[in-house]
PDB file of N, CA and C in Angstrom:
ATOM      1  N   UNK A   1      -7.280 -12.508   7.827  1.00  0.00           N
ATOM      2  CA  UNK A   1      -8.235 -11.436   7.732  1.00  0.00           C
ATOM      3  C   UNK A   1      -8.135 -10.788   6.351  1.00  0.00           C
ATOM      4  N   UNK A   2      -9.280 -10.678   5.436  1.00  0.00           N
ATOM      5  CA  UNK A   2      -9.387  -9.970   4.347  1.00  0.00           C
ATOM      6  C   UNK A   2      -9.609  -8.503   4.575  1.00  0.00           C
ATOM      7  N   UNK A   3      -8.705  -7.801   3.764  1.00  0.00           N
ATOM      8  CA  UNK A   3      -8.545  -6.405   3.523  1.00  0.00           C
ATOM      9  C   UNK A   3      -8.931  -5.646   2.020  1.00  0.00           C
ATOM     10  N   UNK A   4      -8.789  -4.670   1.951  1.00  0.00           N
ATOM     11  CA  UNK A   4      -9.297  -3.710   0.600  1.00  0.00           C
ATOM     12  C   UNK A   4      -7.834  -2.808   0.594  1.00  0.00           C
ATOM     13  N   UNK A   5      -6.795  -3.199  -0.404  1.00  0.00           N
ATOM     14  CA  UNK A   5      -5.852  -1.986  -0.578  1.00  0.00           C
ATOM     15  C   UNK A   5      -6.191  -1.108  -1.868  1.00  0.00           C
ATOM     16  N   UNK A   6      -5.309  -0.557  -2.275  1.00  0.00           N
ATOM     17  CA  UNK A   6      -5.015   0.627  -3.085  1.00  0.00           C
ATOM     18  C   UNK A   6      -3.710   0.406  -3.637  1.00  0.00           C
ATOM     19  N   UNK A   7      -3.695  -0.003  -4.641  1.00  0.00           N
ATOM     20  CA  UNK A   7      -1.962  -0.109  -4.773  1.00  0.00           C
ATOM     21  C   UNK A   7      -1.891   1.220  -5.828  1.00  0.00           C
ATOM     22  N   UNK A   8      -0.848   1.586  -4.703  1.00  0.00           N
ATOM     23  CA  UNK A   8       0.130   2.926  -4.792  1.00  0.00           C
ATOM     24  C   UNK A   8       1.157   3.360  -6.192  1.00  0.00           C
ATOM     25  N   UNK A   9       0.674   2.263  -6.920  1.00  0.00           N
ATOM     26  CA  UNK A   9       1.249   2.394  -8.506  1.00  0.00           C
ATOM     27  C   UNK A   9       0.380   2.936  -9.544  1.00  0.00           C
ATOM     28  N   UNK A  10      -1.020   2.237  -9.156  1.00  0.00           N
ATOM     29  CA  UNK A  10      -2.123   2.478 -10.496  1.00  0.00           C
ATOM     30  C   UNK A  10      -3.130   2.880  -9.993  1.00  0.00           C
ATOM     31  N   UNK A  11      -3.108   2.716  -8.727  1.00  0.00           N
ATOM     32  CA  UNK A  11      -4.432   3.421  -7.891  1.00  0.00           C
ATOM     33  C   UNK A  11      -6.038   2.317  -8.214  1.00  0.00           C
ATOM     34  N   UNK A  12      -5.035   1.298  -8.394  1.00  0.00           N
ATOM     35  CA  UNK A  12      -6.692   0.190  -8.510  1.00  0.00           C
ATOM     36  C   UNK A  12      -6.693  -0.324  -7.019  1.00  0.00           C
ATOM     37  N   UNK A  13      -8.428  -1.085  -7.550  1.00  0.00           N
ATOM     38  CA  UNK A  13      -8.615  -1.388  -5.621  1.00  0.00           C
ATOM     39  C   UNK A  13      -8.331  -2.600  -5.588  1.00  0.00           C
ATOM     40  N   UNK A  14      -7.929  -3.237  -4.807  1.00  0.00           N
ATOM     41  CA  UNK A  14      -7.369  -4.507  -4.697  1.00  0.00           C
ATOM     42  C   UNK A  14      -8.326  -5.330  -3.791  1.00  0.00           C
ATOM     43  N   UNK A  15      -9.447  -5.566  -3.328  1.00  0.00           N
ATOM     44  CA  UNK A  15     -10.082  -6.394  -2.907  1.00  0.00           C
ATOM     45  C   UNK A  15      -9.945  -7.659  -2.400  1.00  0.00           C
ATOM     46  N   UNK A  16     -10.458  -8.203  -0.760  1.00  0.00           N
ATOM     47  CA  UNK A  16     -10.222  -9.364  -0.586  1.00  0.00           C
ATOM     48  C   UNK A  16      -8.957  -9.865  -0.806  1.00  0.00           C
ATOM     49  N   UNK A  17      -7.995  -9.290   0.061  1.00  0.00           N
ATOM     50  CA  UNK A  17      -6.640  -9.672  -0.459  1.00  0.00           C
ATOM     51  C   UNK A  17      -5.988 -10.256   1.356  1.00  0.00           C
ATOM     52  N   UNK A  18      -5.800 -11.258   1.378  1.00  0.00           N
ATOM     53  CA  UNK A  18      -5.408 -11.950   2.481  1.00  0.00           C
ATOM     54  C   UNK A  18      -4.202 -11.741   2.946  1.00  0.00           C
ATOM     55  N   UNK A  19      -3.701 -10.406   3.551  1.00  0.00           N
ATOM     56  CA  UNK A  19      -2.262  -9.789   3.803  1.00  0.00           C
ATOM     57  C   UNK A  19      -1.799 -10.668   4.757  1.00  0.00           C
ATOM     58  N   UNK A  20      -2.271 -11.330   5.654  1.00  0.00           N
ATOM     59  CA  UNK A  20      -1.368 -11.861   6.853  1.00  0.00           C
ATOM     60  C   UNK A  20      -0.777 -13.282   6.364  1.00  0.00           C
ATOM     61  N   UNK A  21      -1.240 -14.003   5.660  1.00  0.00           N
ATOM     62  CA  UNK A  21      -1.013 -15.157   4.833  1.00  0.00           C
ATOM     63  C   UNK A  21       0.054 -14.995   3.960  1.00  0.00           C
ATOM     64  N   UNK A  22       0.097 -13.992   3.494  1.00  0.00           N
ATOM     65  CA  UNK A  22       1.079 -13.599   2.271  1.00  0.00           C
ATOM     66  C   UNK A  22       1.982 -12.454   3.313  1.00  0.00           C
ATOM     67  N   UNK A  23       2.250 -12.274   4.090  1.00  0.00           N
ATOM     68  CA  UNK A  23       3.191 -11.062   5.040  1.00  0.00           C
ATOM     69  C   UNK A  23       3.365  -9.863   4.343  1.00  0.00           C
ATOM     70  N   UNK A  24       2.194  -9.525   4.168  1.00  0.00           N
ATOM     71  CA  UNK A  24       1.787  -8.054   3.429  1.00  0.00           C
ATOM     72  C   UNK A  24       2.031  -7.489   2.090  1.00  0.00           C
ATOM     73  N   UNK A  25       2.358  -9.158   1.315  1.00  0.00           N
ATOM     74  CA  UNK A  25       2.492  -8.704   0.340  1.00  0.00           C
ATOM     75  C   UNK A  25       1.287  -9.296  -0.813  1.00  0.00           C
ATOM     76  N   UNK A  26       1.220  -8.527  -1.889  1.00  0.00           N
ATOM     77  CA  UNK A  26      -0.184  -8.803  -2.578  1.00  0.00           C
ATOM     78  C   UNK A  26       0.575  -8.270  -4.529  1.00  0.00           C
ATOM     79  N   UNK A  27      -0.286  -8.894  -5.097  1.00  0.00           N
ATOM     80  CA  UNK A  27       0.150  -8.498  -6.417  1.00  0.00           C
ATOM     81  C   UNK A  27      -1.227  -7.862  -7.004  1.00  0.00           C
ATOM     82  N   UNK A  28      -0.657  -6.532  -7.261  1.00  0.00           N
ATOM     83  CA  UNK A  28      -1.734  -5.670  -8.107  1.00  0.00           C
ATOM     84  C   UNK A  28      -3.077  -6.566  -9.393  1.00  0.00           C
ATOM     85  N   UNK A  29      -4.009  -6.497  -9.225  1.00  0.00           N
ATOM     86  CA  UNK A  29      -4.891  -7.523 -10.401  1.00  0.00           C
ATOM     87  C   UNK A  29      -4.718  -6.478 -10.987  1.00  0.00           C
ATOM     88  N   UNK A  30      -4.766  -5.091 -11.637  1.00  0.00           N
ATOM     89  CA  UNK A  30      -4.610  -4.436 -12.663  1.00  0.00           C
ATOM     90  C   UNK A  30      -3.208  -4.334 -13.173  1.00  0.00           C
ATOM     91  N   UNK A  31      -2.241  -3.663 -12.435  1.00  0.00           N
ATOM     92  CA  UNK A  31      -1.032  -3.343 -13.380  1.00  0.00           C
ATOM     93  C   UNK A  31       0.232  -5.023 -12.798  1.00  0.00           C
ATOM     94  N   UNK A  32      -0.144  -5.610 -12.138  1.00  0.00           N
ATOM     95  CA  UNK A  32       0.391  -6.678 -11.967  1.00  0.00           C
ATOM     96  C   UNK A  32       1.999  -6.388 -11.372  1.00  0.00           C
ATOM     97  N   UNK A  33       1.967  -5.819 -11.024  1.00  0.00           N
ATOM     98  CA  UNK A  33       3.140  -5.091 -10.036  1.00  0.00           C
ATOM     99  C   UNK A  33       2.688  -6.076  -7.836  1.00  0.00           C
ATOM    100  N   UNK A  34       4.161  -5.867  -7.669  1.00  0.00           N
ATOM    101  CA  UNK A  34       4.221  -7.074  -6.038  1.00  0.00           C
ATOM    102  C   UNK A  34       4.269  -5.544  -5.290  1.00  0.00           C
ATOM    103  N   UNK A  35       3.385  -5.674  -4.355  1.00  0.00           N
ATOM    104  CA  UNK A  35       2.932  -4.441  -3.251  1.00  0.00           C
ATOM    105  C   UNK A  35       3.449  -4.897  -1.903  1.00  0.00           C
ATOM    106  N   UNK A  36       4.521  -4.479  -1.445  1.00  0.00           N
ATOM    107  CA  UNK A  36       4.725  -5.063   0.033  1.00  0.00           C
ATOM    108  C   UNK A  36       3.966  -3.770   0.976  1.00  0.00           C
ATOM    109  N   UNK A  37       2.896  -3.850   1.479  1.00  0.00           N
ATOM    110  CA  UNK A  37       1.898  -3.017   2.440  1.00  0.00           C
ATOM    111  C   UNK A  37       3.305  -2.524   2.902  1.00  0.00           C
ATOM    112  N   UNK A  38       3.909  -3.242   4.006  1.00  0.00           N
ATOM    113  CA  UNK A  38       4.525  -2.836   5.216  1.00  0.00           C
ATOM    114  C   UNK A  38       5.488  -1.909   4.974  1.00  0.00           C
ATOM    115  N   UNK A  39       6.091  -1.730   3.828  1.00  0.00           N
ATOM    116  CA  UNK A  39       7.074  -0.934   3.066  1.00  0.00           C
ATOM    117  C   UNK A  39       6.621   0.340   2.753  1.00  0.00           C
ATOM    118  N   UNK A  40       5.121   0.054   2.036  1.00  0.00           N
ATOM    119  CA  UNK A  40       4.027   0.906   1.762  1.00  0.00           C
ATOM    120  C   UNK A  40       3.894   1.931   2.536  1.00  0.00           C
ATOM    121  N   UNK A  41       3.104   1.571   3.604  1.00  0.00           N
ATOM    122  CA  UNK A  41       2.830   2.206   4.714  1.00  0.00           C
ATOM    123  C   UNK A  41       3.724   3.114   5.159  1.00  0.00           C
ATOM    124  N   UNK A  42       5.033   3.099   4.986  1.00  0.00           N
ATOM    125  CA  UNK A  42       5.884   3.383   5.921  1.00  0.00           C
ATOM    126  C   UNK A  42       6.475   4.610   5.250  1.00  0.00           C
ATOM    127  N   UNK A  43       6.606   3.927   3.795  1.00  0.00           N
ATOM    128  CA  UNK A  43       6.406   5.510   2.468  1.00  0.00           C
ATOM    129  C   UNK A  43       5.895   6.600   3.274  1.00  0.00           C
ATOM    130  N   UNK A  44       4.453   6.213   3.459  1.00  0.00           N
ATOM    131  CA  UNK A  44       3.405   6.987   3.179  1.00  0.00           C
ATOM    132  C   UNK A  44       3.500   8.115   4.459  1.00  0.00           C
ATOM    133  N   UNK A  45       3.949   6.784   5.570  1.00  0.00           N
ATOM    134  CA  UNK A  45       3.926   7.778   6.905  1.00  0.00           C
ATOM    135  C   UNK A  45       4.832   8.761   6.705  1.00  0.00           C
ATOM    136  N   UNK A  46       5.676   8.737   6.007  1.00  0.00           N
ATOM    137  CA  UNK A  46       7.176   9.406   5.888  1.00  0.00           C
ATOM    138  C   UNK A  46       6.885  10.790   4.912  1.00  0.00           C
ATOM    139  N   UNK A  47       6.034  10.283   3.952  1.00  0.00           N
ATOM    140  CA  UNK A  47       5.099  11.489   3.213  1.00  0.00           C
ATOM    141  C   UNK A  47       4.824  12.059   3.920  1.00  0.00           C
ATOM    142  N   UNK A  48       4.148  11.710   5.081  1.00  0.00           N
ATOM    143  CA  UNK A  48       3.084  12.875   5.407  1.00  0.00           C
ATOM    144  C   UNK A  48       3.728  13.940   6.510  1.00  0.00           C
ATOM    145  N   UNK A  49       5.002  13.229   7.288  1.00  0.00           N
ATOM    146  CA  UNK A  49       5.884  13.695   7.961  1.00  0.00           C
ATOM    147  C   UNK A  49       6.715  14.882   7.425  1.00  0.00           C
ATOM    148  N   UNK A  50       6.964  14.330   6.013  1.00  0.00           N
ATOM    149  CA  UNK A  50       7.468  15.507   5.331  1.00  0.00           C
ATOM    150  C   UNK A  50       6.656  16.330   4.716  1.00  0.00           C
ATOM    151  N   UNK A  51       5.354  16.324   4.480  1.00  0.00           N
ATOM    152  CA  UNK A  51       4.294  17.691   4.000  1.00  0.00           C
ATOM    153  C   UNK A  51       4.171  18.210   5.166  1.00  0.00           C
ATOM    154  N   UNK A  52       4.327  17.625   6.454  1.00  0.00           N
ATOM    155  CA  UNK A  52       4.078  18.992   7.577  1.00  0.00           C
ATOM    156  C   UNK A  52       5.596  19.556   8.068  1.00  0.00           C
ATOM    157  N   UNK A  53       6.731  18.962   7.302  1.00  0.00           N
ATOM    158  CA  UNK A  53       7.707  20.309   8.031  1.00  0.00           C
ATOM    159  C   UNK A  53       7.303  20.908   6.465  1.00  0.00           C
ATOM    160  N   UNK A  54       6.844  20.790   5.400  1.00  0.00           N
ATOM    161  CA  UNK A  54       7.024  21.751   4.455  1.00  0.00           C
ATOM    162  C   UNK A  54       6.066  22.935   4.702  1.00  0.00           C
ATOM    163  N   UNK A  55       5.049  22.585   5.623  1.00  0.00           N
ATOM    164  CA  UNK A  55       3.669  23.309   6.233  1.00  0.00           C
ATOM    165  C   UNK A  55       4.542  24.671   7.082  1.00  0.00           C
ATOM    166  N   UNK A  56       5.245  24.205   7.924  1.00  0.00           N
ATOM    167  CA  UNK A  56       6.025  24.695   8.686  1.00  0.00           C
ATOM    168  C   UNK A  56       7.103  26.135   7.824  1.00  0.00           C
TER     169      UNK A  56
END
């Protein structure tokens, strides 16, 4: 299944990028940096976990 990321380094869009083939990992076409999604993601959830105890 083709997807649309964002890599979390340069903020380019990454287009048509076949994550399940590659096990979530993809290489940035702009800054050429290796994006593992699943790692990604997990950042991100962890971000947002921590802006709401800072809410708090």
């Amino acid at each position: 299944m083709l997807s649309d990321k964002i890599c979390p380094y340069c903020g380019a869009g990454n287009g048509g990028s076949d994550l399940k083939d590659s096990n979530g990992l993809f290489v940035c076409i702009s800054c050429d940096k290796l994006v593992d999604t699943k790692t990604e993601e997990k950042k991100t959830e962890m971000s947002k976990q921590d802006a709401k105890k800072r809410e708090r």
